[in-house]
C-alpha atoms as a PDB file:
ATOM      1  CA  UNK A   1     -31.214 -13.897   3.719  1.00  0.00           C
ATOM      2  CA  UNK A   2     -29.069 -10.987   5.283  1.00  0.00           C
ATOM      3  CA  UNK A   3     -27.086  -9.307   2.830  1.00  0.00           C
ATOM      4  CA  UNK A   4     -23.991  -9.295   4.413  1.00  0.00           C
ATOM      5  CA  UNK A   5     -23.090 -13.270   4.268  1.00  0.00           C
ATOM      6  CA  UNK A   6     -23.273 -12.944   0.280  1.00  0.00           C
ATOM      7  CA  UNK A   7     -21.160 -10.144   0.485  1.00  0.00           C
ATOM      8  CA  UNK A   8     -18.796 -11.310   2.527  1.00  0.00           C
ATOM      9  CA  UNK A   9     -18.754 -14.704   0.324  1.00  0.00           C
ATOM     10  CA  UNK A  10     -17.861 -12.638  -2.501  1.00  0.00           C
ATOM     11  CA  UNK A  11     -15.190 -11.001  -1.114  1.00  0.00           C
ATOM     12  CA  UNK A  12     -13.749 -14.409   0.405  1.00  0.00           C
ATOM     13  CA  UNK A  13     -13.634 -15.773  -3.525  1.00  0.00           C
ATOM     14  CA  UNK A  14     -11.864 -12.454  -4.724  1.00  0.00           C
ATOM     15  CA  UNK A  15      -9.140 -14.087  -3.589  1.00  0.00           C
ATOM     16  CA  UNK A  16      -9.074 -16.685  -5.640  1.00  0.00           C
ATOM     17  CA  UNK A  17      -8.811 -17.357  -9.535  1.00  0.00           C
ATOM     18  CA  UNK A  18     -12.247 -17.864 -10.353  1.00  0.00           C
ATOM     19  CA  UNK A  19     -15.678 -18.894  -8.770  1.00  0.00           C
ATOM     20  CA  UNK A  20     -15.381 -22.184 -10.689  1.00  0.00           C
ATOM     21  CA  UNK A  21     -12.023 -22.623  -8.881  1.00  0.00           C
ATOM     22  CA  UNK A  22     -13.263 -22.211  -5.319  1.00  0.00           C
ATOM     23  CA  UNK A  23     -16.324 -24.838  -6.173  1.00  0.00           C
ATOM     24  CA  UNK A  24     -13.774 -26.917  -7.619  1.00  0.00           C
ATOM     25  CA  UNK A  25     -12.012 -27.273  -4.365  1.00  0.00           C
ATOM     26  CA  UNK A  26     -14.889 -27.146  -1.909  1.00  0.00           C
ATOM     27  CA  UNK A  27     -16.754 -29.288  -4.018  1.00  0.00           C
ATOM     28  CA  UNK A  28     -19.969 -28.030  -4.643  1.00  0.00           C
ATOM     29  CA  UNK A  29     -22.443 -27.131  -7.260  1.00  0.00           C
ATOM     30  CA  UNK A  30     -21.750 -24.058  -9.212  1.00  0.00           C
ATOM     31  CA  UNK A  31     -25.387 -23.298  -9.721  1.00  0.00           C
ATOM     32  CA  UNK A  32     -25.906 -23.734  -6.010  1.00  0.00           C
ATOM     33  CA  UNK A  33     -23.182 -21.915  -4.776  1.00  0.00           C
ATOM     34  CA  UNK A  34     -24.352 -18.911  -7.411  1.00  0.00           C
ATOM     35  CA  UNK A  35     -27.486 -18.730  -5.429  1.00  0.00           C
ATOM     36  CA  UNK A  36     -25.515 -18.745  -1.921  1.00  0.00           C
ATOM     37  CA  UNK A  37     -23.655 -15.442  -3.756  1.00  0.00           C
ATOM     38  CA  UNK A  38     -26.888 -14.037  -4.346  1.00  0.00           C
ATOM     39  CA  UNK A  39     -28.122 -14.457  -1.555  1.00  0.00           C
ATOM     40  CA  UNK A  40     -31.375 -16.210  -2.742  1.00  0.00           C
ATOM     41  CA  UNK A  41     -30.175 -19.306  -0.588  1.00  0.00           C
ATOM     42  CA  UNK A  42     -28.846 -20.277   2.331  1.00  0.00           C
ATOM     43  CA  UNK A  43     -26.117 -22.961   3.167  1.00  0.00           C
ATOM     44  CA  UNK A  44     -27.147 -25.760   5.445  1.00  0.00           C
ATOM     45  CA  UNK A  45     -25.115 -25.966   8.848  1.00  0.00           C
ATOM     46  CA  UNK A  46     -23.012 -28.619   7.748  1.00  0.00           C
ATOM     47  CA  UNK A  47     -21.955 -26.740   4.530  1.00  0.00           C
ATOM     48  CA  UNK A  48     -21.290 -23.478   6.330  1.00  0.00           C
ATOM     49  CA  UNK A  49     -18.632 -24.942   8.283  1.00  0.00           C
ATOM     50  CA  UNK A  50     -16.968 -26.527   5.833  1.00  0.00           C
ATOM     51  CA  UNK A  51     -16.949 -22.833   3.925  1.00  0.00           C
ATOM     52  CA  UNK A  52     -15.413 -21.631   7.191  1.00  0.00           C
ATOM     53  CA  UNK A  53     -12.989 -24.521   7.374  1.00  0.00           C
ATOM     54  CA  UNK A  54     -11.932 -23.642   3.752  1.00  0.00           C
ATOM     55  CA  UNK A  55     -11.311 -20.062   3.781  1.00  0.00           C
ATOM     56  CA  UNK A  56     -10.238 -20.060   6.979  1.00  0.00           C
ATOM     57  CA  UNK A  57     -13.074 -18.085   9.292  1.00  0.00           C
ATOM     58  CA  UNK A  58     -14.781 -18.703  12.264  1.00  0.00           C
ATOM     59  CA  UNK A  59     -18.591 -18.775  11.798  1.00  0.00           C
ATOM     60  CA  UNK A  60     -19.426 -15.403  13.771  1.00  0.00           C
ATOM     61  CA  UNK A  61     -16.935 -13.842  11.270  1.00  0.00           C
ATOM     62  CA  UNK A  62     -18.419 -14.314   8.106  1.00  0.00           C
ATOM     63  CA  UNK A  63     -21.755 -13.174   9.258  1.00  0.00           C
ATOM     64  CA  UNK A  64     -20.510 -10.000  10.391  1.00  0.00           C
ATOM     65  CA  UNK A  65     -21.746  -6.407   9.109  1.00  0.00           C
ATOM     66  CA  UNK A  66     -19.523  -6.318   5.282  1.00  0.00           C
ATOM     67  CA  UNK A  67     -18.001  -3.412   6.336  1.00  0.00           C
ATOM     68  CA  UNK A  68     -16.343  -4.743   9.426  1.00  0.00           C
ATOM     69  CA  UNK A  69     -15.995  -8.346   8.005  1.00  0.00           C
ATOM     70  CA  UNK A  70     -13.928  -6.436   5.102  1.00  0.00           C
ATOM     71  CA  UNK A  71     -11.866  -4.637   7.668  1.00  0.00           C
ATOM     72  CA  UNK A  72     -11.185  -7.858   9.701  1.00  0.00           C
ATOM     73  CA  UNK A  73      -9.570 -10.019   6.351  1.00  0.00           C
ATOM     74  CA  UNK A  74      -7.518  -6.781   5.783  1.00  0.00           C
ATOM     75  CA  UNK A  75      -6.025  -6.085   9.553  1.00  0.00           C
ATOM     76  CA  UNK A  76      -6.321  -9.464  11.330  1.00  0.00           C
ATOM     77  CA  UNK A  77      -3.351  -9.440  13.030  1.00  0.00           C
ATOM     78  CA  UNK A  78      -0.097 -12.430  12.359  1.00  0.00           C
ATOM     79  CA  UNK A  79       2.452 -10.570  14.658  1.00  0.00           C
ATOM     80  CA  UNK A  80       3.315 -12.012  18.070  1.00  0.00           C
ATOM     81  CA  UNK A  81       3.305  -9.825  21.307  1.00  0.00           C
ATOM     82  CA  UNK A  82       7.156  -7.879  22.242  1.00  0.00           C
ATOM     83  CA  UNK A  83       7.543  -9.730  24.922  1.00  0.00           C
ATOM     84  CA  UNK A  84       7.754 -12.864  23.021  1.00  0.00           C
ATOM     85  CA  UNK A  85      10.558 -15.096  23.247  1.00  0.00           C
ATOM     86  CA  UNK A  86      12.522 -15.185  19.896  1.00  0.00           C
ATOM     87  CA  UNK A  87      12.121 -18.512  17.813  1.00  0.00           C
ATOM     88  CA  UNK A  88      14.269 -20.760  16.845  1.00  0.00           C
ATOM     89  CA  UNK A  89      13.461 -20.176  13.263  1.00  0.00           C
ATOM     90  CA  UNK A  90      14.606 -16.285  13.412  1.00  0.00           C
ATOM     91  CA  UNK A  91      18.402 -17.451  14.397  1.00  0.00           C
ATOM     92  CA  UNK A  92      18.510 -19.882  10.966  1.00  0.00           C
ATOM     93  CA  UNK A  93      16.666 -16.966   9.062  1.00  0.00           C
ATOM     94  CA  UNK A  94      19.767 -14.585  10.308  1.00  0.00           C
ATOM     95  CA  UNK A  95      22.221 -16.969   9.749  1.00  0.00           C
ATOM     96  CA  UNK A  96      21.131 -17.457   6.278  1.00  0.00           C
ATOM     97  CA  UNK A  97      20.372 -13.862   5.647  1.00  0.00           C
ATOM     98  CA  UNK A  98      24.307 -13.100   6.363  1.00  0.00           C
ATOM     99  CA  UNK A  99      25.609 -16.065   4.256  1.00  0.00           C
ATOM    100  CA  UNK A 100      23.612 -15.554   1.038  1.00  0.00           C
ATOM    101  CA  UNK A 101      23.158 -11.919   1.004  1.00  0.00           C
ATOM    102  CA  UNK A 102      26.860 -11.066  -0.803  1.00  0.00           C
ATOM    103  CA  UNK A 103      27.174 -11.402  -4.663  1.00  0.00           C
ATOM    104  CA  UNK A 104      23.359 -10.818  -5.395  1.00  0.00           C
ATOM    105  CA  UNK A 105      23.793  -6.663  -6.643  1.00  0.00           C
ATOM    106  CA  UNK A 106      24.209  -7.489  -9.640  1.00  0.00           C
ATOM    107  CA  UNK A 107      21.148  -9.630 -10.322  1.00  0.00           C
ATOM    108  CA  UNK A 108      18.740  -7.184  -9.394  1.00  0.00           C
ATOM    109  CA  UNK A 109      16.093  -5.798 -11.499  1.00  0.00           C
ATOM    110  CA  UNK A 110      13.182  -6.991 -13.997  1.00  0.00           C
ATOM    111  CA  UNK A 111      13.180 -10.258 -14.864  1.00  0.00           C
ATOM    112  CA  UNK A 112      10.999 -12.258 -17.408  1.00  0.00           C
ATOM    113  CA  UNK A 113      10.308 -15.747 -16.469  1.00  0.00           C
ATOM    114  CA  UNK A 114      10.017 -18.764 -18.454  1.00  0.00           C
ATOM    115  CA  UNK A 115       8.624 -22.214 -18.056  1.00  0.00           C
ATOM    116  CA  UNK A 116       6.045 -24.711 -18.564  1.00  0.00           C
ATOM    117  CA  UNK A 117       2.932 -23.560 -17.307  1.00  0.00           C
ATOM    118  CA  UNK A 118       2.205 -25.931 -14.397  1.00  0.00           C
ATOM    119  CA  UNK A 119      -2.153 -25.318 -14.178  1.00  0.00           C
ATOM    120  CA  UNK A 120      -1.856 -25.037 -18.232  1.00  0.00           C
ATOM    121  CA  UNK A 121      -0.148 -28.463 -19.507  1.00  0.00           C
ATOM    122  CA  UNK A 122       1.244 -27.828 -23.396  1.00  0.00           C
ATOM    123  CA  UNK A 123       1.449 -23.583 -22.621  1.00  0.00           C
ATOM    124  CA  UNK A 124       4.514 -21.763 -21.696  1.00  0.00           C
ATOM    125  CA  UNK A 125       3.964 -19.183 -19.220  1.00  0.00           C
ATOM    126  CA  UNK A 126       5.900 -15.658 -18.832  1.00  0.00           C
ATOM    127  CA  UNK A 127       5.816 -14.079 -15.482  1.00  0.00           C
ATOM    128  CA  UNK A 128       7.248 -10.535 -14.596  1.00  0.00           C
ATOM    129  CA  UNK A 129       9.877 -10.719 -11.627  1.00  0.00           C
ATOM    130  CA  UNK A 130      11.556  -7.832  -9.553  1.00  0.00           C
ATOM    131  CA  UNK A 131      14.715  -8.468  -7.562  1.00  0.00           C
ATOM    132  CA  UNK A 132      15.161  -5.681  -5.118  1.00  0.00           C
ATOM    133  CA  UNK A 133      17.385  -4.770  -2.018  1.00  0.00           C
ATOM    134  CA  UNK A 134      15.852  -3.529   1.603  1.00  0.00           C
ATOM    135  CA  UNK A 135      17.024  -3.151   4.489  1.00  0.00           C
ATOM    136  CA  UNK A 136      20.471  -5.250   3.312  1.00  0.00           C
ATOM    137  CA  UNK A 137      17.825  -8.221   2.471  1.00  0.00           C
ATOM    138  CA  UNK A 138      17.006  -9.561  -1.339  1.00  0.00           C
ATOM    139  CA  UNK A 139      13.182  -9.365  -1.673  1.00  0.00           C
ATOM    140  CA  UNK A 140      11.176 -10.460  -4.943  1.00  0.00           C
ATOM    141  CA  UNK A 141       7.969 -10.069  -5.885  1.00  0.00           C
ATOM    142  CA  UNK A 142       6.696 -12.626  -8.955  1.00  0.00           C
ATOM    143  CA  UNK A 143       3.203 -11.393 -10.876  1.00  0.00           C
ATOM    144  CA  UNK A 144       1.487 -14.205 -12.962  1.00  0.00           C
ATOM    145  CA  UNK A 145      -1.591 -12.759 -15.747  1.00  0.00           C
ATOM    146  CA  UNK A 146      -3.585 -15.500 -16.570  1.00  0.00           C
ATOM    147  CA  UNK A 147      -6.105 -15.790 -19.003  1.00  0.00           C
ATOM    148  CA  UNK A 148      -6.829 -19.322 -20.131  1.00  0.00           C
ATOM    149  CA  UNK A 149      -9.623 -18.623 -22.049  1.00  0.00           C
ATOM    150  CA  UNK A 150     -10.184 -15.191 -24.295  1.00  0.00           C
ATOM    151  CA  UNK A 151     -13.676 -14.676 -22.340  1.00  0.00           C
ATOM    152  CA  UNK A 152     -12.497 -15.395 -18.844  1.00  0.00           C
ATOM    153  CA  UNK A 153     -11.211 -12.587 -16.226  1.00  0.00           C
ATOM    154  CA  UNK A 154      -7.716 -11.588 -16.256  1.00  0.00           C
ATOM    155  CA  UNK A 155      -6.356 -13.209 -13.226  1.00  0.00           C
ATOM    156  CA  UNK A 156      -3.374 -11.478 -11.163  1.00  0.00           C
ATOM    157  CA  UNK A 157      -1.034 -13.948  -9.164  1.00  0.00           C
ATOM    158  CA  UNK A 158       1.407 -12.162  -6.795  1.00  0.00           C
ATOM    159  CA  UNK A 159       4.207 -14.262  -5.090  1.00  0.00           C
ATOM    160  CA  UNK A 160       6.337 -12.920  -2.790  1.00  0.00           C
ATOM    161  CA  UNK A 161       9.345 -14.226  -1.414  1.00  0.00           C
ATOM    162  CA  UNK A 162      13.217 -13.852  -0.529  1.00  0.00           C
ATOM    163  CA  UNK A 163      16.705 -14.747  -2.713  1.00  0.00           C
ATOM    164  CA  UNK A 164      19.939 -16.152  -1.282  1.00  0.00           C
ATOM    165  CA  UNK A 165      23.061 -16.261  -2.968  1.00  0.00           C
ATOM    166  CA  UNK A 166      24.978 -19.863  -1.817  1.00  0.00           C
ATOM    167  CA  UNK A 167      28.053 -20.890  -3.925  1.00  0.00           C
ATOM    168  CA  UNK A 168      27.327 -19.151  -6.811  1.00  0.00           C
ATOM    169  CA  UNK A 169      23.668 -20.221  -7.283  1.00  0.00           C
ATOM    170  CA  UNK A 170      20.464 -18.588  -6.307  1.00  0.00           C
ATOM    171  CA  UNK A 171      18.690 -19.690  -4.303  1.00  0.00           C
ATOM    172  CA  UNK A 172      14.630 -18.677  -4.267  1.00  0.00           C
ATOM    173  CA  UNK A 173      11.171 -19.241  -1.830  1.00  0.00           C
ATOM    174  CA  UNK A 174       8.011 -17.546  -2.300  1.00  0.00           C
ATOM    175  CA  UNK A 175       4.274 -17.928  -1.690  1.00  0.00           C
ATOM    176  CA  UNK A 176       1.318 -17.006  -3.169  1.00  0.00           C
ATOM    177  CA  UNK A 177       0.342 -13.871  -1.104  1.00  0.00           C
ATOM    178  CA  UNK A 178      -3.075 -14.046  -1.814  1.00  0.00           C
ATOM    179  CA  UNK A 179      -4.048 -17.677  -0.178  1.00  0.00           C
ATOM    180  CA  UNK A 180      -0.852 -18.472   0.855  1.00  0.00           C
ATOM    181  CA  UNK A 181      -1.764 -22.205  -0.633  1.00  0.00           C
ATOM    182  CA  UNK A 182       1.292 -22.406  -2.493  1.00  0.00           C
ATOM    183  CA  UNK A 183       5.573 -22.262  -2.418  1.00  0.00           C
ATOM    184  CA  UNK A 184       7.727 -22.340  -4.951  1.00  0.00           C
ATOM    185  CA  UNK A 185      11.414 -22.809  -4.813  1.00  0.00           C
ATOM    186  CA  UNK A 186      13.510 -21.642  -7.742  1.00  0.00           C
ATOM    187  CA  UNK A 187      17.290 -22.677  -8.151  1.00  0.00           C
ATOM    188  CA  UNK A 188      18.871 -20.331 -10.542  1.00  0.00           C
ATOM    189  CA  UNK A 189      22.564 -21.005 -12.220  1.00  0.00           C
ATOM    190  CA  UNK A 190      24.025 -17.663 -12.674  1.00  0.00           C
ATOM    191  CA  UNK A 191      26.263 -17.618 -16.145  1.00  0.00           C
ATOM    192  CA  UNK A 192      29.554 -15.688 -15.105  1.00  0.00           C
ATOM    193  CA  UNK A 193      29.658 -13.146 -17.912  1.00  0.00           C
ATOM    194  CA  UNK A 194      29.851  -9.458 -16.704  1.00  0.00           C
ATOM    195  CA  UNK A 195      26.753  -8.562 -18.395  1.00  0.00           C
ATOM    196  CA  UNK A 196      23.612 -10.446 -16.663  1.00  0.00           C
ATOM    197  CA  UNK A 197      21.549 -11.405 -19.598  1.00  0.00           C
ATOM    198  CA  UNK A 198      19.700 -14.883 -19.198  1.00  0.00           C
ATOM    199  CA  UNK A 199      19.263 -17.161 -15.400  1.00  0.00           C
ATOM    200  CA  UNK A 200      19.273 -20.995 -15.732  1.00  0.00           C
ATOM    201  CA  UNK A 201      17.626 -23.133 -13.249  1.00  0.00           C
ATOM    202  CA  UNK A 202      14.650 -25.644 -11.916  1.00  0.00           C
ATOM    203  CA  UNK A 203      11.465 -24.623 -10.578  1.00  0.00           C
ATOM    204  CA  UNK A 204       9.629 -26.674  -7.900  1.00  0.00           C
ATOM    205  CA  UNK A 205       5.799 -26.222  -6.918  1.00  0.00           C
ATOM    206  CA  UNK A 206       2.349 -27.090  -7.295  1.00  0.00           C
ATOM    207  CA  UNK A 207      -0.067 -26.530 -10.086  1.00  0.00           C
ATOM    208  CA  UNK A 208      -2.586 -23.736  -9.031  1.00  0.00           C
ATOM    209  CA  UNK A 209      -5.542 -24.991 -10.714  1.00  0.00           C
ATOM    210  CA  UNK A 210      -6.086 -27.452  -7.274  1.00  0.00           C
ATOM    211  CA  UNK A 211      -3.949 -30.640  -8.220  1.00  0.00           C
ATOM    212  CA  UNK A 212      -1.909 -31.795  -5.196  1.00  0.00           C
ATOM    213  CA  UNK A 213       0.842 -33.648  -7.235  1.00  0.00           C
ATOM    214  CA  UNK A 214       4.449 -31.634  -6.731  1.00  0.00           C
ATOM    215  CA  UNK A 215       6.072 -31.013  -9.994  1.00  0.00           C
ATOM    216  CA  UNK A 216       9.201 -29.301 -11.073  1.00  0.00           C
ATOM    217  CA  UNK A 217       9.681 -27.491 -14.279  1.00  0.00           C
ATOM    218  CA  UNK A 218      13.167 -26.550 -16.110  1.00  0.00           C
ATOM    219  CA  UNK A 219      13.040 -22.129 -16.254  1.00  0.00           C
ATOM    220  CA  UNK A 220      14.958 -19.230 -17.451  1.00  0.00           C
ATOM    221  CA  UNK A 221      15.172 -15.854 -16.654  1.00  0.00           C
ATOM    222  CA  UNK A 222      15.256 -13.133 -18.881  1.00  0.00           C
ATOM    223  CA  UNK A 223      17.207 -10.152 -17.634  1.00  0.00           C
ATOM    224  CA  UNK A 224      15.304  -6.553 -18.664  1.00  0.00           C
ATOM    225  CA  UNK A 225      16.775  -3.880 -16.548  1.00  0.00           C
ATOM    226  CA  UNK A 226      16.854  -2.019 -13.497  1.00  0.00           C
ATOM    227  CA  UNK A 227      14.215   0.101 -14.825  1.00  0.00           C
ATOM    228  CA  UNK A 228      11.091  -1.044 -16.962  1.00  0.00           C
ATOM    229  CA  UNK A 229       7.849   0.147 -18.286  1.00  0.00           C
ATOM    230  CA  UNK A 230       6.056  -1.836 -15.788  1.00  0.00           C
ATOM    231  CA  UNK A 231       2.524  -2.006 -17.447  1.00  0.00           C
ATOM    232  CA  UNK A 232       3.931  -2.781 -21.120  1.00  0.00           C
ATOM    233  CA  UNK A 233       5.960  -5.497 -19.418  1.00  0.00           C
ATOM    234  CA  UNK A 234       2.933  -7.307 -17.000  1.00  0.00           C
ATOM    235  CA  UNK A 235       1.183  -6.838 -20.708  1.00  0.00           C
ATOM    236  CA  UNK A 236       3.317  -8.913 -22.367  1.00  0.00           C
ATOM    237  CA  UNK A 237       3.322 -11.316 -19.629  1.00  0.00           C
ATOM    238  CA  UNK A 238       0.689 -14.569 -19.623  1.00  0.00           C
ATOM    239  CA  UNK A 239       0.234 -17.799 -21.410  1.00  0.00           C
ATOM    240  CA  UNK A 240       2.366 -18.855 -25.252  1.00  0.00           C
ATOM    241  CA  UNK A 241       2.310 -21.357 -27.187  1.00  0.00           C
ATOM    242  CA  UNK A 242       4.778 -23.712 -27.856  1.00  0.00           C
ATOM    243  CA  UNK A 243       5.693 -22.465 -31.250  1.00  0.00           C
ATOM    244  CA  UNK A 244       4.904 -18.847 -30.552  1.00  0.00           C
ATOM    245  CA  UNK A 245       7.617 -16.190 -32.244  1.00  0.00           C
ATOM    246  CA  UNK A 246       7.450 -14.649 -28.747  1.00  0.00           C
ATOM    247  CA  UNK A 247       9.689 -17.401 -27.666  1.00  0.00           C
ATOM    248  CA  UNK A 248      12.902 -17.895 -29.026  1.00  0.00           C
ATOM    249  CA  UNK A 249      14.134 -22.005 -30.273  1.00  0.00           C
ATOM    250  CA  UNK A 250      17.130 -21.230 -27.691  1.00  0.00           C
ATOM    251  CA  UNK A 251      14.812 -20.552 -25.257  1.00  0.00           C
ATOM    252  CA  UNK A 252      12.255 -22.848 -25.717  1.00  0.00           C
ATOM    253  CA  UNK A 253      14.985 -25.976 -26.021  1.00  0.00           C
ATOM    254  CA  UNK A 254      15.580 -24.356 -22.761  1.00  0.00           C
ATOM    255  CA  UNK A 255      12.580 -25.216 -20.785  1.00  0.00           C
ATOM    256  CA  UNK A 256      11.669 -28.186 -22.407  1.00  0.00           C
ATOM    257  CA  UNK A 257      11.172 -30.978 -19.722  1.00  0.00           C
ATOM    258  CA  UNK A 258      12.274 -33.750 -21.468  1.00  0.00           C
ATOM    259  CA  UNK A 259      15.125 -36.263 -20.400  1.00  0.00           C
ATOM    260  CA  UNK A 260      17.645 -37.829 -22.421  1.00  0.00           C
ATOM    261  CA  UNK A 261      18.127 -41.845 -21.953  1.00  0.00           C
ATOM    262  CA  UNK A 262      21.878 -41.190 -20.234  1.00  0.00           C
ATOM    263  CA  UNK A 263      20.266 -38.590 -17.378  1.00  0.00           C
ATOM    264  CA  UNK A 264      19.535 -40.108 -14.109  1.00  0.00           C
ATOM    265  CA  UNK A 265      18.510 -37.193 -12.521  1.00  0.00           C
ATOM    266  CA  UNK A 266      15.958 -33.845 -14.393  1.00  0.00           C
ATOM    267  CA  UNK A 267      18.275 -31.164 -14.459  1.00  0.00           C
ATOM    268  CA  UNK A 268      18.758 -27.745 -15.851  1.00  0.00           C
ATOM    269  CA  UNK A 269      20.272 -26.778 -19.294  1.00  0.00           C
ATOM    270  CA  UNK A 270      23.523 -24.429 -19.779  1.00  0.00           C
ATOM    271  CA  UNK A 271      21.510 -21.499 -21.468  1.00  0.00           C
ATOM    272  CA  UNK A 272      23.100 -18.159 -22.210  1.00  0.00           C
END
C-alpha cells in the first residue's frame, strides 16, 4: 500500500493519548489497526470512512502526498471571510469580556492544580496553569503530564481557555486544543487575603480516557508566582497518590468528593 496513508494515520493519532486510545474509541482491533500503521494492510471501504468520520477528514485528504496532508492539519483554515456579518455570539463574548475583566490582576501567574483525576479514579492529578493578560483579555493555558503506567509515553494535555471575574468568583472555560473533544468549566472562590496563596472551587468535565458520563470534581489552586522554572514545575506535575507527602492533609481534605448527610447540593470547601 502507498506510504503516505500510514503516514498520514500516524500523524492523525499523534494527537491523541495513545494508539490504544484511538482503537478504543473507533473500536477496532489493535493488532489490525497496527498493520493499517504499517502499512502492511489496507482498510476496507466501510472502515475508511468511519476513520474519516472520526478524525474528522474527507477521504481525498488522508490519501494525500504526507507532506501536503501534514501541511493541510496544520493551516486548514477556521476564520470566516471580512465581509462577514458579525455573530450574535461576538456581542455576548464583548459584553462579558467588559464585565468580568476588572479584579483579575492579581490572580495572575503559575498555578498548581489539584483534583481527582477524572480518566484515573483513586489518583490525584496536578496540572500546571498560567493566568496571563493580552490585549486587556484573561487567557490561560492548562498542561496535563500523564503517565499512568511507568512504561507508557509521557502524554502532554494542553487546554486553553479564557477567565472572567463575576462577583468575586472566577469564572473558567477551556478545551482541549489538541481534539477539541473536551470543555471544562472551573468555578474558583477567591479567599480575600492580600496575599493570593490557595483558589477554592468545582471543576466540571469529562473523563479523557473516552467515557461520556459528565462529572464534577472539588479543586484547588496553588498559587506559585508570576515567574516559575517552567520545566521543574511541568516535572513535578502528573498523577499522586492519595496518601502521597506531595499532597498536604489540608489539601487533600480539600478535594475529597465526598458529601456529608446534611448537604443537598456537592459543593466546594473553604480552603486557605
Amino acid at each position: 500500500m502507498h506510504e503516505d496513508f500510514p503516514r498520514n494515520l500516524r500523524l492523525l493519532c499523534s494527537y491523541y493519548k495513545s494508539i490504544a486510545e484511538v482503537c478504543r474509541r473507533l473500536d477496532v482491533n489493535r493488532p489490525q489497526f497496527n498493520r493499517y500503521l504499517n502499512g502492511t494492510s489496507k482498510p476496507s471501504a466501510h472502515k475508511m470512512i468511519r476513520f474519516c468520520d472520526f478524525f474528522g477528514v474527507e477521504m481525498h485528504e488522508i490519501m494525500l502526498p504526507h507532506d501536503q496532508f501534514q501541511r493541510l492539519i496544520k493551516v486548514r483554515s477556521r476564520s470566516q471571510p471580512d465581509d462577514a456579518p458579525e455573530l450574535l455570539e461576538l456581542s455576548h463574548l464583548q459584553k462579558l469580556h467588559q464585565q468580568g475583566s476588572e479584579g483579575l490582576a492579581k490572580y495572575l501567574g503559575y498555578y498548581f492544580e489539584h483534583y481527582q483525576s477524572m480518566a484515573c479514579p483513586g489518583k490525584i492529578l496536578r496540572t500546571l496553569v498560567r493566568l496571563e493578560e493580552r490585549e486587556d483579555k484573561i487567557y490561560y493555558q492548562r498542561t496535563e503530564r500523564l503517565q499512568e503506567h511507568p512504561d507508557d509515553k509521557i502524554f502532554h494535555g494542553i487546554y486553553l481557555g479564557m477567565a472572567y471575574f463575576l462577583h468575586d468568583r472566577i469564572f473558567m472555560v477551556d478545551y482541549e486544543s489538541l481534539t477539541g473533544n473536551e470543555i471544562t468549566q472551573t468555578i474558583l472562590f477567591p479567599s480575600f487575603k492580600n496575599r493570593v496563596s490557595r483558589l477554592t472551587g468545582l471543576k466540571l468535565g469529562v473523563s479523557g480516557s473516552g467515557e461520556r458520563m459528565p462529572c464534577c470534581a472539588r479543586v484547588v489552586y496553588e498559587h506559585l508566582g508570576q515567574s516559575i522554572d517552567k520545566l521543574r514545575a511541568l516535572s513535578m506535575c502528573g498523577l499522586y497518590d492519595q496518601h502521597s507527602p506531595e499532597i498536604d492533609t489540608a489539601l487533600l481534605n480539600a478535594i475529597s468528593n465526598n458529601m456529608s448527610d446534611d448537604e443537598w447540593h456537592f459543593r466546594a470547601r473553604h480552603f486557605y
